[in-house]
C-alpha atoms as a PDB file:
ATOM      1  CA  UNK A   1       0.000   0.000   0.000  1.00  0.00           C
ATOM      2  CA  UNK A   2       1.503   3.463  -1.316  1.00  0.00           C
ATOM      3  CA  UNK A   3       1.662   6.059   1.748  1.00  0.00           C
ATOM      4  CA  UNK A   4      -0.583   8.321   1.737  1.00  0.00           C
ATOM      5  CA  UNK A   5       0.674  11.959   0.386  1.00  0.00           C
ATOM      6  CA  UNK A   6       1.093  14.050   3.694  1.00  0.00           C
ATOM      7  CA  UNK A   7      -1.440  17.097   4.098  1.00  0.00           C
ATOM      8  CA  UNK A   8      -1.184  20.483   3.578  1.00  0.00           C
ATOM      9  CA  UNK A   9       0.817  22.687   5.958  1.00  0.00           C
ATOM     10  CA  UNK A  10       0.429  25.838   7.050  1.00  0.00           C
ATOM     11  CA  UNK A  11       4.310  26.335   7.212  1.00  0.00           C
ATOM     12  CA  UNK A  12       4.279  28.906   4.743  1.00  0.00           C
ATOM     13  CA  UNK A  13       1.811  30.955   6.288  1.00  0.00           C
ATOM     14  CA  UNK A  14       3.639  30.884   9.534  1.00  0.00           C
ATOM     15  CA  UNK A  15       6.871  31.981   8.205  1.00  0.00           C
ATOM     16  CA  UNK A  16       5.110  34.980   6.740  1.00  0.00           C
ATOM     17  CA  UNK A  17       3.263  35.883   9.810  1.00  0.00           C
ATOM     18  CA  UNK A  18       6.549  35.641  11.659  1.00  0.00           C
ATOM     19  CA  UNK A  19       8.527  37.459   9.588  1.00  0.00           C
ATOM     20  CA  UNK A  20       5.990  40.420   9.846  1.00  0.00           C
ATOM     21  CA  UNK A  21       5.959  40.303  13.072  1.00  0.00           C
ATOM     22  CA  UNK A  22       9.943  40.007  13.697  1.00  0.00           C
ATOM     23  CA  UNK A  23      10.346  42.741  11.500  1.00  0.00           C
ATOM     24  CA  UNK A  24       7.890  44.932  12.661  1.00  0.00           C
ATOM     25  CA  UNK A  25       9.211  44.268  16.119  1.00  0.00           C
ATOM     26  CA  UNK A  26      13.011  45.117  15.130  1.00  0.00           C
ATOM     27  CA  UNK A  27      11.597  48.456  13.872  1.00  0.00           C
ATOM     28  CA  UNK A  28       9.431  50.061  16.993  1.00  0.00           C
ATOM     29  CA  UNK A  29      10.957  47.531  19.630  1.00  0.00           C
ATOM     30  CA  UNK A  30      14.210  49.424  20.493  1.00  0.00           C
ATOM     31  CA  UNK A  31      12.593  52.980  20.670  1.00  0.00           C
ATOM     32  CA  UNK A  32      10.119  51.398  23.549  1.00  0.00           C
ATOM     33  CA  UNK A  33      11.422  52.894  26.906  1.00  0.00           C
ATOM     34  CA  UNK A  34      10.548  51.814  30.180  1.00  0.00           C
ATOM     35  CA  UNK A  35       8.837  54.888  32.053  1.00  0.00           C
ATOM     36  CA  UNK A  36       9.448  55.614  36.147  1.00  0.00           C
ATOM     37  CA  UNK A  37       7.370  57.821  38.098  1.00  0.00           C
ATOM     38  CA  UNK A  38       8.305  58.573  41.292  1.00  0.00           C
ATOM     39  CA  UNK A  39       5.286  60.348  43.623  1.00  0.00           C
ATOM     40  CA  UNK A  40       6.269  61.224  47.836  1.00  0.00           C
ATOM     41  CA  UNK A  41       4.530  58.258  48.745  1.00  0.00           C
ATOM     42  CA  UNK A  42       5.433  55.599  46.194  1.00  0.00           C
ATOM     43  CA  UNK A  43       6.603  54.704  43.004  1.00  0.00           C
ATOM     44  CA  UNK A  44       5.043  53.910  39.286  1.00  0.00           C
ATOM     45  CA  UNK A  45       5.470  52.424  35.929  1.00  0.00           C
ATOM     46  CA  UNK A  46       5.206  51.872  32.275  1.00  0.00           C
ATOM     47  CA  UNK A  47       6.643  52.355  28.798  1.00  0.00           C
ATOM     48  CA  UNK A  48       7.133  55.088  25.978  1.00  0.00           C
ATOM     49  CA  UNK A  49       7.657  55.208  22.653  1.00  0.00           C
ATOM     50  CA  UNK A  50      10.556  57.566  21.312  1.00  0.00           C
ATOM     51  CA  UNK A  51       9.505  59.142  18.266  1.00  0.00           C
ATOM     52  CA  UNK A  52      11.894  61.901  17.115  1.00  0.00           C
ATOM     53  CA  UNK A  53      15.398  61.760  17.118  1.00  0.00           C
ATOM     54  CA  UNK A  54      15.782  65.160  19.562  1.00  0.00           C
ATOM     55  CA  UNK A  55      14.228  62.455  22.067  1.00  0.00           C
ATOM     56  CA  UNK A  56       9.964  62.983  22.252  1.00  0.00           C
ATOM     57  CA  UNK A  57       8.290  60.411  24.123  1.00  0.00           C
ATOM     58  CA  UNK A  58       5.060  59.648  24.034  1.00  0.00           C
ATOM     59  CA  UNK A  59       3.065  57.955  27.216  1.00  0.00           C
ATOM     60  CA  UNK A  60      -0.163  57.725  29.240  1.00  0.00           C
ATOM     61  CA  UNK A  61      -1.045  60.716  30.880  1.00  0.00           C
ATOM     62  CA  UNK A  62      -1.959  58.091  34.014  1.00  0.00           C
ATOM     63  CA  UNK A  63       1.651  57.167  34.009  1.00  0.00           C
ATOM     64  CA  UNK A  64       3.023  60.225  34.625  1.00  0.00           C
ATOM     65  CA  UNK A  65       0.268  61.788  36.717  1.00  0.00           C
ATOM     66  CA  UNK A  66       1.371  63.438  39.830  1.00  0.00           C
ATOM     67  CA  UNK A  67       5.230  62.015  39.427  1.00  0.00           C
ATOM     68  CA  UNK A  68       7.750  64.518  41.221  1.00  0.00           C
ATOM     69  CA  UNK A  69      10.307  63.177  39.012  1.00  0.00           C
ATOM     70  CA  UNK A  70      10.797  60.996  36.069  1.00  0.00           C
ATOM     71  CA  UNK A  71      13.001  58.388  34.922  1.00  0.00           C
ATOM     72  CA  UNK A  72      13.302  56.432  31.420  1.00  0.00           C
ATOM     73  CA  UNK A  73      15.279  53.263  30.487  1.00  0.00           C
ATOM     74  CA  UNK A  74      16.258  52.171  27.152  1.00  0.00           C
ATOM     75  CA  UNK A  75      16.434  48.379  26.036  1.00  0.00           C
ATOM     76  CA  UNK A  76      20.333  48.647  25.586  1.00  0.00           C
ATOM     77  CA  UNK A  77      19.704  49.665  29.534  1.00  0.00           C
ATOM     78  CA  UNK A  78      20.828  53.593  29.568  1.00  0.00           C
ATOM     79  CA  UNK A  79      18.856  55.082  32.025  1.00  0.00           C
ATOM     80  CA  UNK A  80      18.083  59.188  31.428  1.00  0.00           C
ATOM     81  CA  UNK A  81      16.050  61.145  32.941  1.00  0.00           C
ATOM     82  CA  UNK A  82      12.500  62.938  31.371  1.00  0.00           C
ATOM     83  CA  UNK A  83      11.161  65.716  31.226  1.00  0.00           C
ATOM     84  CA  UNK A  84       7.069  66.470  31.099  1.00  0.00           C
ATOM     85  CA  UNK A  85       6.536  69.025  28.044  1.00  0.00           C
ATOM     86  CA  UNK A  86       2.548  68.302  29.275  1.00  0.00           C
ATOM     87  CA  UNK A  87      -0.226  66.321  29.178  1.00  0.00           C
ATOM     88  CA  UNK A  88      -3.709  65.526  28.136  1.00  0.00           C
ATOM     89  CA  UNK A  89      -5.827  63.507  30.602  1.00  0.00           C
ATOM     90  CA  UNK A  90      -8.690  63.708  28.285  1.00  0.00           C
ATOM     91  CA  UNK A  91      -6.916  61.306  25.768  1.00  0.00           C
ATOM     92  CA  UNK A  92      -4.408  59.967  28.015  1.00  0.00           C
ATOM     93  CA  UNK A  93      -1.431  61.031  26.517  1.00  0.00           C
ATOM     94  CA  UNK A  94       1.259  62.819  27.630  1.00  0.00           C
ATOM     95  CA  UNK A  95       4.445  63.964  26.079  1.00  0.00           C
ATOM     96  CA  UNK A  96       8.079  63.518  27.708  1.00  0.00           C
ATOM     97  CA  UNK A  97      11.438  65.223  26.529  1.00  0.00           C
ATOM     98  CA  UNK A  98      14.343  62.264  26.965  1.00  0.00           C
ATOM     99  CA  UNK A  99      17.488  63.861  28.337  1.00  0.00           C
ATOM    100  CA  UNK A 100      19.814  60.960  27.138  1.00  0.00           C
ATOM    101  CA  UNK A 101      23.643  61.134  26.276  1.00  0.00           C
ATOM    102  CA  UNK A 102      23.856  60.305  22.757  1.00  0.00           C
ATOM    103  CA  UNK A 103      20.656  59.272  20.190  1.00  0.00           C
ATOM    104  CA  UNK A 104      18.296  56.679  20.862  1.00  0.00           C
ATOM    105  CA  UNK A 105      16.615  54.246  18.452  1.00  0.00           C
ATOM    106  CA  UNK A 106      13.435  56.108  16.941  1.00  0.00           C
ATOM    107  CA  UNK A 107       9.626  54.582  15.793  1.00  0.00           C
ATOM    108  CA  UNK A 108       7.678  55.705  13.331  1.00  0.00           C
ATOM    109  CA  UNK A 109       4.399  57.318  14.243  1.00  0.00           C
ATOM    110  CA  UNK A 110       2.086  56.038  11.905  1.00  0.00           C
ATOM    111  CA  UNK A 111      -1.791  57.367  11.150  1.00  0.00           C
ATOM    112  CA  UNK A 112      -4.786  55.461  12.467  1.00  0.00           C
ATOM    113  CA  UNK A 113      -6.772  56.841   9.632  1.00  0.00           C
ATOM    114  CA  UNK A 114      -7.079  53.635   7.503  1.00  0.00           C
ATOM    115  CA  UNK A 115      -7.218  51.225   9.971  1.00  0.00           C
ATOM    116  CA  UNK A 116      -9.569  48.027   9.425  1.00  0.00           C
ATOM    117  CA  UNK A 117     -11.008  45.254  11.958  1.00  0.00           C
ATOM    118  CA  UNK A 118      -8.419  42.161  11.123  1.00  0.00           C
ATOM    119  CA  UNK A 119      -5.195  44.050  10.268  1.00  0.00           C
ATOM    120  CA  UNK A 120      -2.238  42.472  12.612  1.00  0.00           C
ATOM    121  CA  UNK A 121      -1.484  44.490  15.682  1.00  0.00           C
ATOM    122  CA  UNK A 122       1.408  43.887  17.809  1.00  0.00           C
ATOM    123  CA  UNK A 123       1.628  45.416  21.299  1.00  0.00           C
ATOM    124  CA  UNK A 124       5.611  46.360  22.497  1.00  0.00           C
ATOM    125  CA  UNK A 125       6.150  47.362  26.512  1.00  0.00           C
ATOM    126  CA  UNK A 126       7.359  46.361  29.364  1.00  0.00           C
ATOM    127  CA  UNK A 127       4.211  44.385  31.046  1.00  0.00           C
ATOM    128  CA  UNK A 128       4.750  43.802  34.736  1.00  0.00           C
ATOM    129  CA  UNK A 129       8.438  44.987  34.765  1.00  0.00           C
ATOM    130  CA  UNK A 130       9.407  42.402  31.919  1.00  0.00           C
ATOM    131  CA  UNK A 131      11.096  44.902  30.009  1.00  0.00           C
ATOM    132  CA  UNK A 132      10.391  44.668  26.148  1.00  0.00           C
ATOM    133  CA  UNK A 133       7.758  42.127  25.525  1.00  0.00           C
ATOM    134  CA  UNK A 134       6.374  41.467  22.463  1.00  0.00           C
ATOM    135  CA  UNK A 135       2.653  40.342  21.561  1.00  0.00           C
ATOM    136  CA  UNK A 136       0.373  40.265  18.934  1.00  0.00           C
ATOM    137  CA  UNK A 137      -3.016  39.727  17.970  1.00  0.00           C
ATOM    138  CA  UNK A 138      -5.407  42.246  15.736  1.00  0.00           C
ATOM    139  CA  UNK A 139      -7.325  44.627  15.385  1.00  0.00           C
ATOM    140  CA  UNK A 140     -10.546  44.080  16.802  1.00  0.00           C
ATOM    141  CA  UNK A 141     -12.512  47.382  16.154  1.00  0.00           C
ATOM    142  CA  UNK A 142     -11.582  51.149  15.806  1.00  0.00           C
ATOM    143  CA  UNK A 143     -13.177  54.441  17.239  1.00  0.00           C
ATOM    144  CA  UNK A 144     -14.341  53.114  20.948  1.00  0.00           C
ATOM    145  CA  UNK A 145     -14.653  55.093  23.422  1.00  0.00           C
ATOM    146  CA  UNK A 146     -14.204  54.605  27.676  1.00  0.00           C
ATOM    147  CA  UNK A 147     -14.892  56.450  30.216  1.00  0.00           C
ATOM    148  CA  UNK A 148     -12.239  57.989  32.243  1.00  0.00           C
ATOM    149  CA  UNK A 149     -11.539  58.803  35.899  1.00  0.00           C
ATOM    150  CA  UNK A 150     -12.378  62.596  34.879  1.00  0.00           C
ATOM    151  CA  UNK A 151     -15.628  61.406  34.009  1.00  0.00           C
ATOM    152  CA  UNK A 152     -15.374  62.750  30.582  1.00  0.00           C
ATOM    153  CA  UNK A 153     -15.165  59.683  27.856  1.00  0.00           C
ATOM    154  CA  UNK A 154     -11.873  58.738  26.151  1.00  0.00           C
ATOM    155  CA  UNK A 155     -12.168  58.690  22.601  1.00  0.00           C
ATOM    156  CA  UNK A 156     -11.111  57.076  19.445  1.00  0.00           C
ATOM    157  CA  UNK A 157      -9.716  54.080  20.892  1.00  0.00           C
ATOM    158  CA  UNK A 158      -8.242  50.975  19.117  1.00  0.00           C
ATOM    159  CA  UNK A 159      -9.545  48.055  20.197  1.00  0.00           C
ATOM    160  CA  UNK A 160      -6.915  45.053  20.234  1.00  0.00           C
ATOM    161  CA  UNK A 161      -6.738  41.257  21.244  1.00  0.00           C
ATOM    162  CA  UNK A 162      -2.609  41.705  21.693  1.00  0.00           C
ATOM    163  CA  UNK A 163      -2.904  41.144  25.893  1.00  0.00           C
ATOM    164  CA  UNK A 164      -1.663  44.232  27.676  1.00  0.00           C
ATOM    165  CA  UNK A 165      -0.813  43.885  31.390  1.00  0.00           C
ATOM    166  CA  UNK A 166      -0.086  46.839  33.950  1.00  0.00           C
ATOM    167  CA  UNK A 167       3.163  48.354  32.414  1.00  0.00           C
ATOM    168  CA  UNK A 168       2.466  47.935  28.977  1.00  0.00           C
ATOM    169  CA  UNK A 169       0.496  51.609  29.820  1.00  0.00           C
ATOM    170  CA  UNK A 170       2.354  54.265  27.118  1.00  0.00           C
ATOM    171  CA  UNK A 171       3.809  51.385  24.840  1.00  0.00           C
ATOM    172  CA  UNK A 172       3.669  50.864  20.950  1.00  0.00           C
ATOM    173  CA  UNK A 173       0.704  49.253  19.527  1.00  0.00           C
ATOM    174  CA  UNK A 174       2.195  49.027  15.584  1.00  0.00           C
ATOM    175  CA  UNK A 175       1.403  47.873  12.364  1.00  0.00           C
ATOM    176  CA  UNK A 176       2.953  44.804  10.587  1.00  0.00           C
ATOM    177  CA  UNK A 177       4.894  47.087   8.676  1.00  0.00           C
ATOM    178  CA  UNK A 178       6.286  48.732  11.813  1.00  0.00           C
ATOM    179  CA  UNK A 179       4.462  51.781  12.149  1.00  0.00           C
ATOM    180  CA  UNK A 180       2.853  52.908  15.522  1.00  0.00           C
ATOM    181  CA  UNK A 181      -0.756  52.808  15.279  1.00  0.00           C
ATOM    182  CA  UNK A 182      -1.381  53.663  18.537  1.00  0.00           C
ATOM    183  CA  UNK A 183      -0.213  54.124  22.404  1.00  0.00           C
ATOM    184  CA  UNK A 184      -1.673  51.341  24.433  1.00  0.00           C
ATOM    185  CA  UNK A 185      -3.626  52.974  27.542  1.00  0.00           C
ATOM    186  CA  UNK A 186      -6.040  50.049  29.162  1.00  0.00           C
ATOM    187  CA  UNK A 187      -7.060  47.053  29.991  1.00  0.00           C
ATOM    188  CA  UNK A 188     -11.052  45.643  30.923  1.00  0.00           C
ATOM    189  CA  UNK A 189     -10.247  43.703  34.611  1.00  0.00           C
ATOM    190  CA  UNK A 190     -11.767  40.520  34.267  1.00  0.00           C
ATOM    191  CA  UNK A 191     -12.315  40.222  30.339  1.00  0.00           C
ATOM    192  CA  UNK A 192     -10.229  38.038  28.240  1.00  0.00           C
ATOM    193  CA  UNK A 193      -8.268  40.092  25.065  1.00  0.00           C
ATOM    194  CA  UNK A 194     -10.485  43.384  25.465  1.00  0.00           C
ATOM    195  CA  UNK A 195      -7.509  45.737  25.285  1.00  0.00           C
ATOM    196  CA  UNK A 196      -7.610  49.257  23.901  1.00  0.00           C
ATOM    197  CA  UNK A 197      -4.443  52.009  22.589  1.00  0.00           C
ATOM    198  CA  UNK A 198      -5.244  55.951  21.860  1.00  0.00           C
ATOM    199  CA  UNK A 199      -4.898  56.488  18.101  1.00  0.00           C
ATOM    200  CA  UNK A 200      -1.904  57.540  16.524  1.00  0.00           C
ATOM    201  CA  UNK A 201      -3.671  59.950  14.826  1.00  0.00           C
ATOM    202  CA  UNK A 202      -5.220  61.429  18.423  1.00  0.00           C
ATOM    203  CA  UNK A 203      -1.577  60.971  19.792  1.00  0.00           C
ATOM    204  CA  UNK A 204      -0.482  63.322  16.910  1.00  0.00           C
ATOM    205  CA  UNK A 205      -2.708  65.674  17.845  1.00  0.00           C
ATOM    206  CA  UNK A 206      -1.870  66.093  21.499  1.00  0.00           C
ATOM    207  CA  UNK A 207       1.689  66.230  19.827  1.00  0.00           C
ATOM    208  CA  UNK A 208       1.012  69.350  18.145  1.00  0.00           C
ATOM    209  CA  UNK A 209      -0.340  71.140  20.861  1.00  0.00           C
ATOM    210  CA  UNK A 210       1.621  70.281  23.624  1.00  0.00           C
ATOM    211  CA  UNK A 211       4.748  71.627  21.319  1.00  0.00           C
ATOM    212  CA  UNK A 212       2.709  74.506  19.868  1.00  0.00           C
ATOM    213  CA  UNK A 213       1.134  75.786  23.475  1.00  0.00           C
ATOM    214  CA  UNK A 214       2.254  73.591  26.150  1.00  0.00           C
ATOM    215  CA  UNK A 215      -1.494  72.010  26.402  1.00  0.00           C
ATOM    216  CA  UNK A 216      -4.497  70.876  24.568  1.00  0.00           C
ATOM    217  CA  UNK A 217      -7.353  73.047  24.435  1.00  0.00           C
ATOM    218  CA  UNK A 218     -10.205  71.545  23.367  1.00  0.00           C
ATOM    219  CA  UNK A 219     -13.817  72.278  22.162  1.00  0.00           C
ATOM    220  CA  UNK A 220     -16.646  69.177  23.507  1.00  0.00           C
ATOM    221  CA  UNK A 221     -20.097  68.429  22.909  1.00  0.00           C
ATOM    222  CA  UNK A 222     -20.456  66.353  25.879  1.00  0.00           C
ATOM    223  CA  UNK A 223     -20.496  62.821  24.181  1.00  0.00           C
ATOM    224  CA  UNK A 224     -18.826  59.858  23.356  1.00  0.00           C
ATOM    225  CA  UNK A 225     -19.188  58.433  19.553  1.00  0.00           C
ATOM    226  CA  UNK A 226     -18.590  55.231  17.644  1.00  0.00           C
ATOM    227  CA  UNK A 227     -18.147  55.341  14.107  1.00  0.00           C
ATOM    228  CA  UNK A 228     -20.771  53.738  11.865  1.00  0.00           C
ATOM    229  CA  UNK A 229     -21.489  53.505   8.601  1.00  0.00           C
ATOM    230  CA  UNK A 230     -24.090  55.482   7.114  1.00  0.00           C
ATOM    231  CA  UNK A 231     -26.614  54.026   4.231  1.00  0.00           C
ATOM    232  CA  UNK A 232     -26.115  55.851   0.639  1.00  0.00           C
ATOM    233  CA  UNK A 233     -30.038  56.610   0.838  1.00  0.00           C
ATOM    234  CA  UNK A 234     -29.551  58.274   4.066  1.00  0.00           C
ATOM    235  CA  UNK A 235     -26.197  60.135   3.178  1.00  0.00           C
ATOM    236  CA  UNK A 236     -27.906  61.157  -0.168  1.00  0.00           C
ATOM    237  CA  UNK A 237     -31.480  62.948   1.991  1.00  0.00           C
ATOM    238  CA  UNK A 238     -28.523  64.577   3.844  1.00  0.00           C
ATOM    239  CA  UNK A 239     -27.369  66.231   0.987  1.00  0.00           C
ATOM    240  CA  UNK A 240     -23.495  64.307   1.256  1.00  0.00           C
ATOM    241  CA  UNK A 241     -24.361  61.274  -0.891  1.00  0.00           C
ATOM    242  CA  UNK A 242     -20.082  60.856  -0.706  1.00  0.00           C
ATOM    243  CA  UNK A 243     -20.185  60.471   2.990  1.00  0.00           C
ATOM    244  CA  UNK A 244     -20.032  56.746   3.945  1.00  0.00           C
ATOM    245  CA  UNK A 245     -19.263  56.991   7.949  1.00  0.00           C
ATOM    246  CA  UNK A 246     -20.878  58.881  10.489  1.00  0.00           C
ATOM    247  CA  UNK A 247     -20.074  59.519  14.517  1.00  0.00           C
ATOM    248  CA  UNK A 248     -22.998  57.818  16.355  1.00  0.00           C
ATOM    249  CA  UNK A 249     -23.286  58.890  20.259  1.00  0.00           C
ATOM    250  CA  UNK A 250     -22.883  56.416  22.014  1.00  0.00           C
ATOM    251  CA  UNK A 251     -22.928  58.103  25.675  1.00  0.00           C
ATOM    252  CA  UNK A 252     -24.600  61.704  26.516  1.00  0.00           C
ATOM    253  CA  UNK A 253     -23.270  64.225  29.166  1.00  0.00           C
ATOM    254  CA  UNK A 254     -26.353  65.381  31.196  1.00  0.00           C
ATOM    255  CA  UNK A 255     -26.765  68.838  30.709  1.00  0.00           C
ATOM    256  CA  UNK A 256     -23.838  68.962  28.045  1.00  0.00           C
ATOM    257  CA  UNK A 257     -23.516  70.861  25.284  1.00  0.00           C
ATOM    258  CA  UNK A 258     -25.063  68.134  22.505  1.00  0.00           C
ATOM    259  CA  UNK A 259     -27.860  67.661  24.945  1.00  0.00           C
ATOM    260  CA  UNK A 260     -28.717  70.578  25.878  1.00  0.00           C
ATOM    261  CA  UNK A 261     -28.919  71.179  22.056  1.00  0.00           C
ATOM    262  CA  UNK A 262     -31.811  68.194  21.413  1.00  0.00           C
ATOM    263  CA  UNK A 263     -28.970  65.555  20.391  1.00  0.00           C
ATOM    264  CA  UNK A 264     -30.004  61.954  21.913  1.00  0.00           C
ATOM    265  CA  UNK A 265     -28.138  58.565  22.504  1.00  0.00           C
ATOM    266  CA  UNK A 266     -28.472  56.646  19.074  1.00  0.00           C
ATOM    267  CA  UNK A 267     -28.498  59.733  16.801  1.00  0.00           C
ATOM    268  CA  UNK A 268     -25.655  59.899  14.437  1.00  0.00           C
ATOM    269  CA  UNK A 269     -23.737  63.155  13.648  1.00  0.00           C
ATOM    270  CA  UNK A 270     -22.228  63.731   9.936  1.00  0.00           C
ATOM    271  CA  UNK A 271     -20.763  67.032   9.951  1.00  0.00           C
ATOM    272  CA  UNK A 272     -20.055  69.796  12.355  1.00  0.00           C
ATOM    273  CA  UNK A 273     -20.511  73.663  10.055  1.00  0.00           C
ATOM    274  CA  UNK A 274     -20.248  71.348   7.365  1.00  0.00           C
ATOM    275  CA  UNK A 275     -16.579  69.677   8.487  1.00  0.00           C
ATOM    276  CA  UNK A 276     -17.333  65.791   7.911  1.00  0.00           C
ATOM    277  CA  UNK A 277     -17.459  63.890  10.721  1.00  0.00           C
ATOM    278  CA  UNK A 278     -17.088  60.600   9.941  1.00  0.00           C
ATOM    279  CA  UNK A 279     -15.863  59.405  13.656  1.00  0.00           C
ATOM    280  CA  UNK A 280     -14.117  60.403  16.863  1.00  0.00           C
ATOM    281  CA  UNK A 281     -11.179  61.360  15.503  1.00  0.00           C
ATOM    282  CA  UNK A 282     -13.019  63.802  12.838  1.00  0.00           C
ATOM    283  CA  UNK A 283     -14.728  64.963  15.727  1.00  0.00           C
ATOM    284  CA  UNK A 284     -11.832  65.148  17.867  1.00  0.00           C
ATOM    285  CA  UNK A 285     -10.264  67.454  14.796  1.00  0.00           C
ATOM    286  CA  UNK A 286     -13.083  69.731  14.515  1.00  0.00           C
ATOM    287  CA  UNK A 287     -13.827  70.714  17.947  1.00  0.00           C
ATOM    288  CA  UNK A 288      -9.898  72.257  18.295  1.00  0.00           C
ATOM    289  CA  UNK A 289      -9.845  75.249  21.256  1.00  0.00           C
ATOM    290  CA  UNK A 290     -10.944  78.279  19.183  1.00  0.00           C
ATOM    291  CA  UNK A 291     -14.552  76.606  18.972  1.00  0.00           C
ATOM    292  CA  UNK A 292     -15.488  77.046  22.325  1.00  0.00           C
ATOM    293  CA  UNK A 293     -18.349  79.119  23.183  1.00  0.00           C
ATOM    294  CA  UNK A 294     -19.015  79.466  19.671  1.00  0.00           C
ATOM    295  CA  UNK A 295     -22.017  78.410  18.192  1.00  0.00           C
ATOM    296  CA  UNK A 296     -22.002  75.107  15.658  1.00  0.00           C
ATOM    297  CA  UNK A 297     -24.211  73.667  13.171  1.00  0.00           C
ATOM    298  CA  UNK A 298     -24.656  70.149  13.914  1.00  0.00           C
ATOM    299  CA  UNK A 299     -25.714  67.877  10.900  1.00  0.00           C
ATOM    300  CA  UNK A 300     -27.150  64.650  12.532  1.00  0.00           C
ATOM    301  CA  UNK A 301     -29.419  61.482  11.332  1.00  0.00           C
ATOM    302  CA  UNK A 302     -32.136  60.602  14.104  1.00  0.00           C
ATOM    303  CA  UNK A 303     -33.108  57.019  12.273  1.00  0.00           C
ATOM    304  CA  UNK A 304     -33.913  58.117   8.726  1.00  0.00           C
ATOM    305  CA  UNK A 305     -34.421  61.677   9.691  1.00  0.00           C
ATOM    306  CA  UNK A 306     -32.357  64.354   9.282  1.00  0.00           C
ATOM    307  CA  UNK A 307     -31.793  66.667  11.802  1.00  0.00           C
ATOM    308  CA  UNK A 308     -30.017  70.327  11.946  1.00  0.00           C
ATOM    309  CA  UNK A 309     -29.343  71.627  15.591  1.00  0.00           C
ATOM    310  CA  UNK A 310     -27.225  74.853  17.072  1.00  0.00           C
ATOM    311  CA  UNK A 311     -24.870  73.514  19.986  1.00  0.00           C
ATOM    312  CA  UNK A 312     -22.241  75.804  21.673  1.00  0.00           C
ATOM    313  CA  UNK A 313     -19.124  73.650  22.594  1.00  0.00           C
ATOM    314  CA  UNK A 314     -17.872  73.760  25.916  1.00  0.00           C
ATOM    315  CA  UNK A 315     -14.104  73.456  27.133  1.00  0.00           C
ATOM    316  CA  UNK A 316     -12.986  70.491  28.296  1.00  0.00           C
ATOM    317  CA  UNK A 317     -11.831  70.906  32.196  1.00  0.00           C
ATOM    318  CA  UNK A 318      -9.565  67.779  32.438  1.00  0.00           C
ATOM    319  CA  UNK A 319      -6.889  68.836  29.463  1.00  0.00           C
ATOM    320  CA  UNK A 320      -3.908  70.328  31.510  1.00  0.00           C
END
């Protein structure tokens, strides 16, 4: 009897997926720093992400909250000190200025824009004081939103199977080509491989800011969104039959701007004086600081009718 011929493998497959990953992982891994924040009364950590060669770090704004001084520490194991340039509670980034001898290994901030439930993700810190550690997973969904100890929601969140552990807070979530998509920030106690990062494209814009006025002033409506898609039929009675996404709210401030303006839970905003917003981080684009107090018009879908309200942004207290 002739042997039977042996079955397919998924060898090849493998080897691609791991050379992805490796790669990706030789590209962001050595600009990962691990982050120390000493308070009076005890001590904290969790990683960074180097992403200009005069030494910016980006972080969680929770990791360096109320730290009297800060201390970073490179995979080759220099230890510098950093400096706080500022912070932004209300998307949990903050931005650190490396004071290191010499130049240190750099990552590639990436844009969120494009990204698509399924695409490999692959999460670089230092989890639990194991310093560098690699893991991957995907995408799971993009634009979620938490809410944070300020009470205001955190916005335009990638969600990611890749675990994340206490000290992975302020590490690289990249791309297979080994681009940072995002800055991991949390983890759901209890739930298995619900793990979320800010969006690079977010973290850009604290960037900006923080270098540009030290802080991040910022316009809000009061609400957190998820980005849907919106039917042709309905994006056509709109009048912006091109639009294919919209920012639905998923959570309402009481007595915040949006509500106070007739806007519900369930209704889905497409453009703010005529600025498309096709999720948070449109949103997070359009309400910049010099909206506040000024008046908008909102362009919003309530099922399959269309709505036009005034709503005066308010500034958002936890930024600082």
């Amino acid at each position: 009897m002739l042997d039977a011929p042996l079955p397919p493998t998924d060898d090849p497959l493998l080897d691609a997926y791991s050379r992805a990953v490796t790669s990706a992982v030789s590209r962001v891994g050595p600009a990962v720093v691990h982050v120390a924040a000493r308070h009076e009364a005890r001590g904290g950590t969790g990683s960074g992400v180097v992403i200009s060669p005069d030494g910016l770090v980006l972080t969680n704004a929770h990791v360096v909250a109320g730290a009297t001084a800060l201390e970073a520490m490179a995979p080759d194991g220099r230890r510098f000190p950093v400096r706080l340039l500022g912070q932004d509670r209300a998307t949990d980034i903050a931005v650190l200025r490396a004071e290191a001898q010499g130049p240190l290994p750099v990552a590639e901030l990436g844009s969120s824009a494009g990204l698509r439930p399924g695409q490999v993700a692959i999460a670089i810190g230092n989890p639990l004081g194991f310093a560098n550690t690699v893991t991957a997973g995907i995408v799971s969904a993009v634009g979620r939103a938490l809410p944070s100890r300020g009470g205001w929601p955190v916005e335009d969140l990638i969600q990611t199977d890749a675990a994340l552990n206490p000290g992975n807070s302020g590490g690289a979530l990249a791309d297979s080509a080994g681009r940072v998509i995002g800055i991991a920030t949390a983890v759901i106690a209890g739930a298995q491989g619900l793990c979320f990062a800010v969006a690079a494209d977010t973290a850009r814009l604290v960037l900006s800011q923080v270098l540009r006025f030290g802080r991040v002033r910022r316009a809000v409506l009061g609400i957190a969104v998820e980005r849907v898609p919106v039917p042709r039929r309905l994006a056509r009675a709109a009048g912006l039959e091109e639009q294919t996404f919209g920012a639905r709210i998923a959570k309402l401030v009481p007595n915040g701007p949006a509500a106070a303006a007739g806007l519900r839970e369930g209704d889905v905003i497409l453009a703010i004086d005529g600025l498309a917003a096709t999720g948070a981080d449109a949103l997070l684009r359009a309400l910049h600081g010099e909206r506040v107090g000024v008046p908008a018009e909102i362009l919003a879908l309530r099922g399959a009718e269309v709505l036009r309200v005034t709503a005066t942004p308010a500034e958002r207290e936890t930024t600082g």
